[in-house]
Protein backbone atom coordinates (compact mmCIF):
# COMPACT_ATOMS: atom_id res chain seq x y z
CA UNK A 1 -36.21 3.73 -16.98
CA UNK A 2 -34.21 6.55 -18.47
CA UNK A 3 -31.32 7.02 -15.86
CA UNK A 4 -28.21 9.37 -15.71
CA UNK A 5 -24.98 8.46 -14.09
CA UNK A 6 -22.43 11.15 -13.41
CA UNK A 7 -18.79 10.29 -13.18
CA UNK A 8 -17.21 7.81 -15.16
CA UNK A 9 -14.66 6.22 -12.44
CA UNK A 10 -14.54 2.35 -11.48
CA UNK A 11 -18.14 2.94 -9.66
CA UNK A 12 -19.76 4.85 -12.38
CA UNK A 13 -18.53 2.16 -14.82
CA UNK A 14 -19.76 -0.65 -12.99
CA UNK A 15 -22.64 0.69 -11.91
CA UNK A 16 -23.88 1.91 -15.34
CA UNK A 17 -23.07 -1.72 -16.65
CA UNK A 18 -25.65 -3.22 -14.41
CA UNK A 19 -28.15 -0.64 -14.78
CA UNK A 20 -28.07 -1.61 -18.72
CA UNK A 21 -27.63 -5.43 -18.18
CA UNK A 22 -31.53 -4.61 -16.29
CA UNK A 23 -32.52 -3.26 -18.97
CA UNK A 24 -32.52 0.19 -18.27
CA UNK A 25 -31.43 3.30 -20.65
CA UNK A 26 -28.38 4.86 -19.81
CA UNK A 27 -26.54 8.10 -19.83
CA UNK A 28 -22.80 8.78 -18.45
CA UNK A 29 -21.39 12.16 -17.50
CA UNK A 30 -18.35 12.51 -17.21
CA UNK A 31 -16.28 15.91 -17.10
CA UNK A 32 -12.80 14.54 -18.20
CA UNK A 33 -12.31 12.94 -21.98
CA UNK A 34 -12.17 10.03 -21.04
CA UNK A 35 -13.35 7.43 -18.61
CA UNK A 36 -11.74 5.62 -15.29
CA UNK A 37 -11.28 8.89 -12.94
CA UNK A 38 -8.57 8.91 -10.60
CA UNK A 39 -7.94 5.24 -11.68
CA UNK A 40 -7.23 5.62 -15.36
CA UNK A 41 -3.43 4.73 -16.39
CA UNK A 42 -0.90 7.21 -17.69
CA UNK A 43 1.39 6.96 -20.33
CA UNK A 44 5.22 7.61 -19.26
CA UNK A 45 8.33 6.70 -20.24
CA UNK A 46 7.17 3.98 -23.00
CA UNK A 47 4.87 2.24 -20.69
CA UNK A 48 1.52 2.97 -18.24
CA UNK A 49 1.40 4.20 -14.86
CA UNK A 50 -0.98 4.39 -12.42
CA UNK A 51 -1.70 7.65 -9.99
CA UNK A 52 -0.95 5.60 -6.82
CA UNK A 53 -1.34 1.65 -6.56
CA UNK A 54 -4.57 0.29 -7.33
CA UNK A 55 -4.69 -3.36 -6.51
CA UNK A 56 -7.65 -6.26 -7.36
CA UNK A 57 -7.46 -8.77 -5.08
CA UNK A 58 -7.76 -11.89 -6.86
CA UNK A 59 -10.07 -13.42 -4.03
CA UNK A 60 -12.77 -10.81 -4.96
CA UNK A 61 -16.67 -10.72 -4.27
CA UNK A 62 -18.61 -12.97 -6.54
CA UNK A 63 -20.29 -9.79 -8.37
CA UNK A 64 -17.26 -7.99 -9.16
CA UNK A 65 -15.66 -11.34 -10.40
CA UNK A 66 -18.55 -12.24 -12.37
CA UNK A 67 -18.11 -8.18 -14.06
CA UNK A 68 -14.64 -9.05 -14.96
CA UNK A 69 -15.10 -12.00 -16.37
CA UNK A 70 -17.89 -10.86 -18.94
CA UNK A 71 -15.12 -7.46 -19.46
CA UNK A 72 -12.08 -9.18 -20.00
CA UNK A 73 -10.22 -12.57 -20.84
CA UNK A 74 -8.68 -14.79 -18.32
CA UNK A 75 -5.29 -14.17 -20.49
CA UNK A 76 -5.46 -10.44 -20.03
CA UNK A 77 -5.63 -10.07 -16.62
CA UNK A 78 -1.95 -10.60 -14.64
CA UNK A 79 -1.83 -12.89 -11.20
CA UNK A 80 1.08 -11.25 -8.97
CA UNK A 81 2.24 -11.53 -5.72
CA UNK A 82 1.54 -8.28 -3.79
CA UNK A 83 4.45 -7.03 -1.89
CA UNK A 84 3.94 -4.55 0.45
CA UNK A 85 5.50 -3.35 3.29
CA UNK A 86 5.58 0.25 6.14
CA UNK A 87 9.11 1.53 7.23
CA UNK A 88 8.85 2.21 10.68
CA UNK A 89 11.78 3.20 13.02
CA UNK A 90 13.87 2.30 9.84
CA UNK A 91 12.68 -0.99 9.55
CA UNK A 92 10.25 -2.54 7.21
CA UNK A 93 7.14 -4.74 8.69
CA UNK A 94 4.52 -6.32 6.29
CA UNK A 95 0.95 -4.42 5.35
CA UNK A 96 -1.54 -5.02 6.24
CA UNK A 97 0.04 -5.99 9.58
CA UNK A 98 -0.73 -9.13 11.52
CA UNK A 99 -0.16 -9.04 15.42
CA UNK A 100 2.78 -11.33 15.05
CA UNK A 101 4.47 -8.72 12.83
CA UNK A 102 4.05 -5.96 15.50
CA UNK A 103 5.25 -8.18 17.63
CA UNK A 104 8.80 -9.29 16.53
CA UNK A 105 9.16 -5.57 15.19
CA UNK A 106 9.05 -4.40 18.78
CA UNK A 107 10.78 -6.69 20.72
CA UNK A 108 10.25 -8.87 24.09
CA UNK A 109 10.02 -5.86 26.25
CA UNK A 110 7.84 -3.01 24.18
CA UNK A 111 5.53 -6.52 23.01
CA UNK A 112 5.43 -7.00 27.05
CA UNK A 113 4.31 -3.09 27.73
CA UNK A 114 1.87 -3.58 24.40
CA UNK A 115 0.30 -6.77 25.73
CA UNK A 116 -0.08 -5.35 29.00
CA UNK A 117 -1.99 -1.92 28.02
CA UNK A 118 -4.24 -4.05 25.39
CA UNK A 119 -5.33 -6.39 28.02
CA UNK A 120 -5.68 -3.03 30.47
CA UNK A 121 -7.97 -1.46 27.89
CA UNK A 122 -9.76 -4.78 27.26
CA UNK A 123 -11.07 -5.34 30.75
CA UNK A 124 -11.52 -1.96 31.46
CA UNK A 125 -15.35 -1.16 31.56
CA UNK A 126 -16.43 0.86 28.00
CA UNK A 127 -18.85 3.55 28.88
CA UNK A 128 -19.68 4.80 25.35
CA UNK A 129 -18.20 3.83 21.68
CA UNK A 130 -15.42 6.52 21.19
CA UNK A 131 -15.58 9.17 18.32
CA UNK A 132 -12.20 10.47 17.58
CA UNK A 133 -9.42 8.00 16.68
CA UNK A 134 -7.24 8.80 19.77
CA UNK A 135 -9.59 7.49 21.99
CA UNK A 136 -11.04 4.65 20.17
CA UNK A 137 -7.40 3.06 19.65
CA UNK A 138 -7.13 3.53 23.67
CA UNK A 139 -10.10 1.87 24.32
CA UNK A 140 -9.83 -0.88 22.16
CA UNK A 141 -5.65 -1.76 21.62
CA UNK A 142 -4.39 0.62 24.72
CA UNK A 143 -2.09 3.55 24.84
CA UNK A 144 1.27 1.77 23.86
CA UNK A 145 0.07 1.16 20.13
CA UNK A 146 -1.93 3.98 19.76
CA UNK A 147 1.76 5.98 20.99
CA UNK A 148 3.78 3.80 19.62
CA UNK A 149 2.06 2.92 15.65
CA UNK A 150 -1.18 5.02 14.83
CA UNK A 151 -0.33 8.39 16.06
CA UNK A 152 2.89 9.92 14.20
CA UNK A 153 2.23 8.59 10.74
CA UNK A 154 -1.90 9.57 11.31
CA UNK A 155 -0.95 13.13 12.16
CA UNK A 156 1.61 13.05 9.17
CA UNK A 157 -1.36 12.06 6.56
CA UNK A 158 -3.37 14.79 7.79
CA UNK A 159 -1.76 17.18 10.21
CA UNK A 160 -4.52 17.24 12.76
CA UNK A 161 -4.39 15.89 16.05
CA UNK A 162 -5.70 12.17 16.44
CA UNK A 163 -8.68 13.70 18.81
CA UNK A 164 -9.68 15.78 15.74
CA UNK A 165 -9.52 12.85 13.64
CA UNK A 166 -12.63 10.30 13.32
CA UNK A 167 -12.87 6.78 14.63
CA UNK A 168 -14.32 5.10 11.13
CA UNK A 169 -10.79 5.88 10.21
CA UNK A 170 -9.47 4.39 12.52
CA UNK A 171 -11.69 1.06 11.70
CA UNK A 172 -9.82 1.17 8.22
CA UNK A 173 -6.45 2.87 9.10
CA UNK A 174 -3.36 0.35 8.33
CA UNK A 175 -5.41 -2.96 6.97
CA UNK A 176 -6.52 -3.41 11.22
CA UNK A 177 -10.54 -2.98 10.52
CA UNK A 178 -12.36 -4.55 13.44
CA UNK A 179 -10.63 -3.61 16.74
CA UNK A 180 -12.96 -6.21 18.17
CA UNK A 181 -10.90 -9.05 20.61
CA UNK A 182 -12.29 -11.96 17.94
CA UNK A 183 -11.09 -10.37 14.90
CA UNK A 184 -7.96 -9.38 16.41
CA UNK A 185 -7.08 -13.28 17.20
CA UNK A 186 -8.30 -14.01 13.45
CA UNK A 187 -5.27 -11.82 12.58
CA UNK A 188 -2.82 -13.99 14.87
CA UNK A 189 -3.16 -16.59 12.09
CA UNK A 190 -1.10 -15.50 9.37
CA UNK A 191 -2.79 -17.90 6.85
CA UNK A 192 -6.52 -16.18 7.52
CA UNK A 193 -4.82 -12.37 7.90
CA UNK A 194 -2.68 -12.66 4.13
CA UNK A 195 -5.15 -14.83 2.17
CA UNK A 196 -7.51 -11.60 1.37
CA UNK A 197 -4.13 -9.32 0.11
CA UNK A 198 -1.79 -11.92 -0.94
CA UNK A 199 -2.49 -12.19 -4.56
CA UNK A 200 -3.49 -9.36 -6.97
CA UNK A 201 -4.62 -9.02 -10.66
CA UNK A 202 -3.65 -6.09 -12.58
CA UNK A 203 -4.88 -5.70 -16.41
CA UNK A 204 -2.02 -6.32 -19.11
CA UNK A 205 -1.18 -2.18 -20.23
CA UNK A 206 -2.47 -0.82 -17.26
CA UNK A 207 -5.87 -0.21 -15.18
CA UNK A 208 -7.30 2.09 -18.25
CA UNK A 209 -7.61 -1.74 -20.28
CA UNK A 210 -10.04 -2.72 -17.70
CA UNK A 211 -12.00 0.98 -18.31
CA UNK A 212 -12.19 0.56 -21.64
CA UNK A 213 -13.30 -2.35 -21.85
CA UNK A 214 -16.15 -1.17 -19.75
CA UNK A 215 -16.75 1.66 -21.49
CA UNK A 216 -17.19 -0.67 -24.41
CA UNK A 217 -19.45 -2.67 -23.36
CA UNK A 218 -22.01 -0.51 -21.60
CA UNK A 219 -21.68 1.39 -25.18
CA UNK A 220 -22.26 -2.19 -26.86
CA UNK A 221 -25.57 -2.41 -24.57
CA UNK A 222 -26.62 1.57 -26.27
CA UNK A 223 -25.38 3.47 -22.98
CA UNK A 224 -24.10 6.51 -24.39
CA UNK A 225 -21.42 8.50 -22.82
CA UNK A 226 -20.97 12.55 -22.95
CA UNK A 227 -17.13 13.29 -22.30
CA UNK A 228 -16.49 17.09 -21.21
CA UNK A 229 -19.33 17.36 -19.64
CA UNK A 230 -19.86 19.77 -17.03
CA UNK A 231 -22.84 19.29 -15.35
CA UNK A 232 -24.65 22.71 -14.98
CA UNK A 233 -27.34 21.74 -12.57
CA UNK A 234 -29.54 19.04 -11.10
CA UNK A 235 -33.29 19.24 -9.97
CA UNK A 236 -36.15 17.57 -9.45
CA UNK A 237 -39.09 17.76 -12.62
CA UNK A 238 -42.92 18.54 -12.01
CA UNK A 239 -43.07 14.70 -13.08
CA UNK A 240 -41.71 13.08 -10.12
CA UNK A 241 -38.47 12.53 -11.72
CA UNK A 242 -35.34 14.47 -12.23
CA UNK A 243 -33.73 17.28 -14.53
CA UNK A 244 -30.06 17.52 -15.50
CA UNK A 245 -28.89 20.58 -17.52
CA UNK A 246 -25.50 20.53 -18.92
CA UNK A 247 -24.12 21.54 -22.55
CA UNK A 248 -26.48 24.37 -22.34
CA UNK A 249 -29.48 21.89 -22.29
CA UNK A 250 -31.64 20.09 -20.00
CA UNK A 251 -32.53 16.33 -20.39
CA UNK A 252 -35.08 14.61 -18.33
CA UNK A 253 -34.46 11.10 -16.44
CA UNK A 254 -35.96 9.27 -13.62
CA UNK A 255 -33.50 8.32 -11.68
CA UNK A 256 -29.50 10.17 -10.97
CA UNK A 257 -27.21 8.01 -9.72
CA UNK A 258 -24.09 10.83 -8.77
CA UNK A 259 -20.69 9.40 -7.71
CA UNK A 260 -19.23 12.96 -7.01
CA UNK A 261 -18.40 14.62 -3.92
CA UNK A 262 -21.57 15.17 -2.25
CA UNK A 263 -20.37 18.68 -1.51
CA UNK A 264 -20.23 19.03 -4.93
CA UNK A 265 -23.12 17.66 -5.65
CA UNK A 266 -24.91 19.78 -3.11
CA UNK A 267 -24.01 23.28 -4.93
CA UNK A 268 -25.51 21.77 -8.30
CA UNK A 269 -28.98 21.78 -6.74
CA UNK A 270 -31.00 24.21 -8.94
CA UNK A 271 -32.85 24.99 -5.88
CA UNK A 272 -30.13 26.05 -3.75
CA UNK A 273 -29.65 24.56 -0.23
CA UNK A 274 -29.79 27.15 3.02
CA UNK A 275 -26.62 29.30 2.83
CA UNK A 276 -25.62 27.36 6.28
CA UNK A 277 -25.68 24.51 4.90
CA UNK A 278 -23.24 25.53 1.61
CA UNK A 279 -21.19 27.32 4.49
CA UNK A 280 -20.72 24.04 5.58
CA UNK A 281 -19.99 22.20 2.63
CA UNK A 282 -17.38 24.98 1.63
CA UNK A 283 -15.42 24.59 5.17
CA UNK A 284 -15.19 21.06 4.70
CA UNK A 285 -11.26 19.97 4.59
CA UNK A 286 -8.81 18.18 2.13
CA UNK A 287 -5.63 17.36 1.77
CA UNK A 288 -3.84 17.90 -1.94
CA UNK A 289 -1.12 15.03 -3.14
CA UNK A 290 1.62 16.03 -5.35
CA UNK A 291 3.14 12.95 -7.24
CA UNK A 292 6.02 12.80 -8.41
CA UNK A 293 7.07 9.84 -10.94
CA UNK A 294 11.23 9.43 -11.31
CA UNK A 295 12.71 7.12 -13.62
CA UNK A 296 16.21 5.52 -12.14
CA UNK A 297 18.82 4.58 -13.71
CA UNK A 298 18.54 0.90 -12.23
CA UNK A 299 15.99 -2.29 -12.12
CA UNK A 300 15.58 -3.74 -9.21
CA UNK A 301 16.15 -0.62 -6.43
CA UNK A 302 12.89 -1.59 -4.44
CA UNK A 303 11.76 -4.97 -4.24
CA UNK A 304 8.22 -4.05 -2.90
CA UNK A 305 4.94 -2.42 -4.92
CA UNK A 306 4.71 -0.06 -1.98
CA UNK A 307 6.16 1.37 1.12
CA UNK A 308 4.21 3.15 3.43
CA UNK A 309 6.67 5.35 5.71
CA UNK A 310 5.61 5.99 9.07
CA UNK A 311 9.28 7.57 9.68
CA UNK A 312 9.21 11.41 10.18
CA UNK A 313 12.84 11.90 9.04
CA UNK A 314 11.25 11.87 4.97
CA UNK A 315 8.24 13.78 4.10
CA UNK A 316 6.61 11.14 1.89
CA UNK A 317 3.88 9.18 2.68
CA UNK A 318 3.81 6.80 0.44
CA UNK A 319 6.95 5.09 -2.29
CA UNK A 320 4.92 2.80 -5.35
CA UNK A 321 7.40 1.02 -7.92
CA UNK A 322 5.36 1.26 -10.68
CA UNK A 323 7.73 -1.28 -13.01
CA UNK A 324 6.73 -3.92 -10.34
CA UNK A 325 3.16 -4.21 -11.70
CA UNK A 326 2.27 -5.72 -15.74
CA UNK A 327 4.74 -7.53 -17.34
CA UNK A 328 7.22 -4.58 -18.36
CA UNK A 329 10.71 -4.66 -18.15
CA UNK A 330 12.99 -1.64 -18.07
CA UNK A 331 14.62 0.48 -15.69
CA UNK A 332 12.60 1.69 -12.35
CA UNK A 333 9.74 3.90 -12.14
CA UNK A 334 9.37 5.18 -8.79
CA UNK A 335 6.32 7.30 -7.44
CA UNK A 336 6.49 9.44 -4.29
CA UNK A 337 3.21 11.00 -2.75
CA UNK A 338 3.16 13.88 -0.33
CA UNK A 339 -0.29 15.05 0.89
CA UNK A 340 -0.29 18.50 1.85
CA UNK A 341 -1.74 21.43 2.41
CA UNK A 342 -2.19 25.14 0.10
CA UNK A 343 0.55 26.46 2.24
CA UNK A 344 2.64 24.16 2.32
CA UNK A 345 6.31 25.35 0.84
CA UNK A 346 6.33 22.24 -1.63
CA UNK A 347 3.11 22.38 -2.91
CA UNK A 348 4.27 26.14 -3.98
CA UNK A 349 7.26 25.15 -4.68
CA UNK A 350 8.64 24.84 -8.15
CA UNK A 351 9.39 21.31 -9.57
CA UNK A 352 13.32 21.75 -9.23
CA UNK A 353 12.87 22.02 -5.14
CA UNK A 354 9.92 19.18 -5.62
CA UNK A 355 12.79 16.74 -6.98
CA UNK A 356 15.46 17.85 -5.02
CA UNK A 357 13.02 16.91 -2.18
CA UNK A 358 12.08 13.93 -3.61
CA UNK A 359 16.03 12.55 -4.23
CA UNK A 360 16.98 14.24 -0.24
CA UNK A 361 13.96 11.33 0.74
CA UNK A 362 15.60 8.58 -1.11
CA UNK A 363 18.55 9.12 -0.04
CA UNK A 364 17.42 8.51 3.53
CA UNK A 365 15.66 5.67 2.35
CA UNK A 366 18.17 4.17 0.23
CA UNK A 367 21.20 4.41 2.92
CA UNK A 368 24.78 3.16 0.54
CA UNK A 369 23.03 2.98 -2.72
CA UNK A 370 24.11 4.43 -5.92
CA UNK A 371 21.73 5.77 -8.36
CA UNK A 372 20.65 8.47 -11.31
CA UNK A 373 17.74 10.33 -11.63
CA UNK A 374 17.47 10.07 -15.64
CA UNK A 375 13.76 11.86 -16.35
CA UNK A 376 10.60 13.06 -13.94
CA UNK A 377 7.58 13.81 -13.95
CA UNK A 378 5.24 15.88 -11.54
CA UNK A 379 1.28 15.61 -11.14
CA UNK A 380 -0.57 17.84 -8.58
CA UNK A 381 -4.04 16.91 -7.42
CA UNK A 382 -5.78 19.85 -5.54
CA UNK A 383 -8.12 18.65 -2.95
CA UNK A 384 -7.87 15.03 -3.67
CA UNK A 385 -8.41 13.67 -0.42
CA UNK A 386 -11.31 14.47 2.24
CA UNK A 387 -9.64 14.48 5.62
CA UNK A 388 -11.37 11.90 7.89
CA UNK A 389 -12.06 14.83 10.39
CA UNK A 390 -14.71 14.60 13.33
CA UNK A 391 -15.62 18.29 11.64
CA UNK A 392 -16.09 16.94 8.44
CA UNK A 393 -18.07 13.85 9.11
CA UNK A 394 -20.51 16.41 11.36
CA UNK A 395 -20.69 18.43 7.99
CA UNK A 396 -21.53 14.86 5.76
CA UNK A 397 -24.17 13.90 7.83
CA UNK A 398 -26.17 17.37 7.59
CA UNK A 399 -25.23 17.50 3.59
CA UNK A 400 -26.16 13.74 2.95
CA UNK A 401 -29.35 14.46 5.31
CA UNK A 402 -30.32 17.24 3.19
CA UNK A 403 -29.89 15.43 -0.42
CA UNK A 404 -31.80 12.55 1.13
CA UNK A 405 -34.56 14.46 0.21
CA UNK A 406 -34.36 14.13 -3.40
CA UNK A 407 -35.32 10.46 -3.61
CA UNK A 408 -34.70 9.99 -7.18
CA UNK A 409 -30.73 10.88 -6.26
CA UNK A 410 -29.01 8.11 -5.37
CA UNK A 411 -24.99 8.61 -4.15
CA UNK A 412 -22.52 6.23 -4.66
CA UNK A 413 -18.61 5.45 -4.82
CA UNK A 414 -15.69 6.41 -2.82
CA UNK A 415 -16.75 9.82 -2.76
CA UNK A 416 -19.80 9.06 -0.51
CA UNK A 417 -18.97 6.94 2.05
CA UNK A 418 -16.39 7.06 5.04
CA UNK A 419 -14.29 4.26 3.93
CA UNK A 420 -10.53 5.38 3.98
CA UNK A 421 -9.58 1.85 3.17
CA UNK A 422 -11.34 1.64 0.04
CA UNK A 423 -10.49 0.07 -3.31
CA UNK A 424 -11.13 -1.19 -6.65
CA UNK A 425 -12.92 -4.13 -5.38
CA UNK A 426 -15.28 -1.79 -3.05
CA UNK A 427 -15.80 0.43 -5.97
CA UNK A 428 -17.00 -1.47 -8.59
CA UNK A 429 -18.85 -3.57 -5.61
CA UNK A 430 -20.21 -0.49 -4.63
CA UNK A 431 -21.63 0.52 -8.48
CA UNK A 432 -23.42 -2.95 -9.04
CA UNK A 433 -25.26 -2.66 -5.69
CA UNK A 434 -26.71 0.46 -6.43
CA UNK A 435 -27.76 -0.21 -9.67
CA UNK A 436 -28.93 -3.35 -8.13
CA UNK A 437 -31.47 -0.90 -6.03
CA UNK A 438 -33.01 0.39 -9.18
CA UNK A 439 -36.07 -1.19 -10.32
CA UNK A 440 -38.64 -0.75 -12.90
C-alpha cells in the first residue's frame, strides 16, 4: 500500500519506519525543514539543547527498544541518572512522588489530617466516576491533598479552576496515574515507584541524533520525505482511498496516517465539516510557553535536570539544566518555561522585561547565590499546549467522532490522545502500533 504520513515528530518517525519495515510505500509530510517536531535539538552556545526535557527511560517497551537498537549503537546512546525534583513551600520533594515523600515533606500532623481525609474518601460510598479533576482527587485521595498539592500549581499551568479542568489529567498529573488504593500501596515501595524513572538515555549531540538517524533509515528503506510542506487539503478519492493535495498537486494513497492536531486536521477536510462543528474546533483552548534559555556564568548552580515549582511566589513552571544531559562540559544552561496566555503582559512583553523576569525568579530560587547572566536566548511557542479542559475534551470527542468517518484516516501521536503525561517512549510506542494496524 501507498500510504502518507503527515508530521515528522518522534510518532511520525516511528511510525513511518514500521509501515516500511511491512513493506509498505511511504510518504512523509512534514511542514518544517527538517524532521523531529517539537523534539528536535537546538544549537546554542557551542552545544544542543532541547525545547524542554525529553527523557527515554532506559527500562522502555520491548518495541521501542527493539527501534533503537536497529537506529543507533549501544555507544551512542548516554545512561544517566535522572534527577528530578518539585519545589513546594520552598522545599524540594522528588518527581514523580512516592507517598513516603509526601509524607516526610508534610510532617506528623498535616500526614495525620492527609491520612485521615484519604481513608474518609476511601470508604465513602462512590456514586459515579468524577469528571473534573477537583472532584476526582476528592473522591479518590480526599480534600487535604487535593488543597494542599494538586490545586495551586494545576490552576498555575492553566489558569482555570480545577472543576473546569478534566479528570484524565488528573490520572497523569505529577507521575500519580492510577488513584486506585492498589496502585497507590505499589507506590509506598520506593524500589517499584523509581525503577520506571530512575535511569534515562539521551543520544550523544542531542535528541535530533536519534531523528536523523530515523530519517535515514526510513529513507534507506525508499520512504521519501517532502520538507516545507504545507498540506493544502485531505479527502477521500472515488476509489475508496484517499487524496492529499499539497505543493499545488494532489497525490493519491490508501491509507493517511495524520499526527497533527485533530482540529487541524479537521479544517483540511476538502469537504468541509458543519460550521458547528469548526465553531467548535476554533473555541478549543491552549496555553502558549515562552522559553527562555540563559547561560550562567557558573557549572554546577542546579544539581537537578528539572524543577517543577509548585510555589506561587515565581511565575515559572518549570527550571531544565540543559548542561546536565550528554556529556558536555561548560558553564550552565538554564531553561525557564512560562505557559501563558495572548494577554498575558510577558508574552507581550519585550525580551528585556522577559529576562529581567526570568533573573527576579532565580533570585527567589537561588536565595545567597552569586551569579552572571552572560548570553540568552528567547523562543515563543503560540498555542503549544491544549488545555486539559472538561470544554475541550467535549469538543475532541465530537471532532474525533466526526473524522471517524473517514476510515482510511488514521490519528496518532501526542496530538490525539488525552495523555498529559506523555513522552518519548509513548510516542514512538504510539507510531509502531499504528502502523502495526495497517495491513495489506
Amino acid at each position: 500500500m501507498l500510504i502518507a504520513v503527515i508530521g515528522a515528530g518522534p510518532c511520525g518517525l516511528a511510525c513511518a519506519y514500521g509501515l516500511l519495515k511491512r513493506g509498505h510505500q511511504v510518504d512523509i509530510y512534514e511542514r518544517e525543514q527538517a524532521v523531529g517536531g517539537l523534539s528536535k535539538s537546538m544549537p546554542l552556545w557551542g552545544r544542543n539543547v532541547e525545547l524542554g526535557p525529553h527523557f527515554l527511560p532506559a527500562r522502555m517497551d520491548a518495541q521501542v527498544k527493539a527501534l533503537l537498537e536497529e537506529l543507533m549503537n549501544e555507544d551512542e546512546l548516554l545512561l544517566y541518572r535522572r534527577s528530578s525534583r518539585i519545589r513546594i513551600e520552598g522545599r524540594l520533594i522528588d518527581y514523580p512522588p512516592g507517598v513516603p515523600d509526601l509524607l516526610r515533606f508534610w510532617g506528623l500532623r498535616r500526614s495525620g489530617a492527609a491520612i485521615f481525609f484519604f481513608l474518609h474518601a476511601f470508604i465513602r460510598k462512590k456514586s459515579a466516576e468524577p469528571n473534573d479533576l477537583e472532584s476526582y482527587i476528592k473522591t479518590y485521595l480526599g480534600s487535604f491533598i487535593y488543597r494542599h498539592f494538586f490545586k495551586e500549581y494545576t490552576e498555575k499551568l492553566w489558569r482555570l479552576s480545577c472543576a473546569s479542568i478534566s479528570s484524565e489529567y488528573a490520572r497523569s498529573l505529577i507521575g500519580l496515574g492510577d488513584l486506585r488504593i492498589l496502585s497507590l500501596l505499589k507506590k509506598i515501595l520506593p524500589s517499584v515507584r523509581k525503577a520506571k524513572h530512575s535511569y534515562c538515555l539521551y543520544p550523544e549531540g542531542g535528541m535530533s541524533r536519534l531523528w536523523s538517524a530515523a530519517q535515514s533509515a526510513i529513507e534507506n528503506r525508499g520512504g521519501r520525505f517532502y520538507f516545507g510542506a504545507a498540506v493544502g487539503s485531505i479527502g477521500e478519492d472515488e476509489g475508496g482511498g484517499m487524496a492529499l493535495k499539497a505543493y499545488g498537486r494532489e497525490e493519491r494513497y490508501d491509507n493517511i496516517v495524520s499526527t497533527i492536531p485533530e482540529a487541524k486536521l479537521l479544517a483540511l477536510l476538502r469537504d468541509a465539516p458543519p460550521c458547528a462543528l469548526m465553531e467548535r474546533a476554533r473555541s478549543l483552548q491552549s496555553r502558549n510557553v515562552l522559553f527562555i534559555f540563559l547561560r550562567i556564568d557558573r557549572s554546577g548552580l542546579m544539581e537537578h535536570h528539572t524543577l517543577y515549582l509548585h510555589d506561587r511566589g515565581v511565575e515559572c513552571v518549570r527550571i531544565t539544566n540543559c548542561s546536565r544531559f550528554g556529556s558536555e562540559c561548560g558553564n550552565d544552561v538554564l531553561l525557564l518555561e512560562y505557559w501563558m496566555d495572548d494577554r498575558d503582559e510577558l508574552w507581550l512583553g519585550d525580551e528585556e522585561c522577559m529576562i529581567r523576569r526570568a533573573r527576579k525568579d532565580l533570585d527567589v530560587l537561588l536565595t545567597n547565590v552569586e551569579f552572571l547572566i552572560m548570553d540568552t536566548k528567547i523562543v515563543r511557542l503560540p498555542k503549544a499546549i491544549p488545555v486539559p479542559s472538561l470544554h475541550n475534551k467535549r469538543c475532541r470527542v465530537e471532532i474525533g467522532a466526526y473524522l471517524n468517518r473517514y476510515k482510511n484516516l488514521l490519528r496518532t501521536g501526542r496530538a490525539n490522545q488525552d495523555q498529559f503525561n506523555y513522552g518519548m517512549e509513548e510516542a514512538l510506542k504510539d507510531g509502531l502500533l499504528c502502523a502495526g494496524t495497517l495491513k495489506e
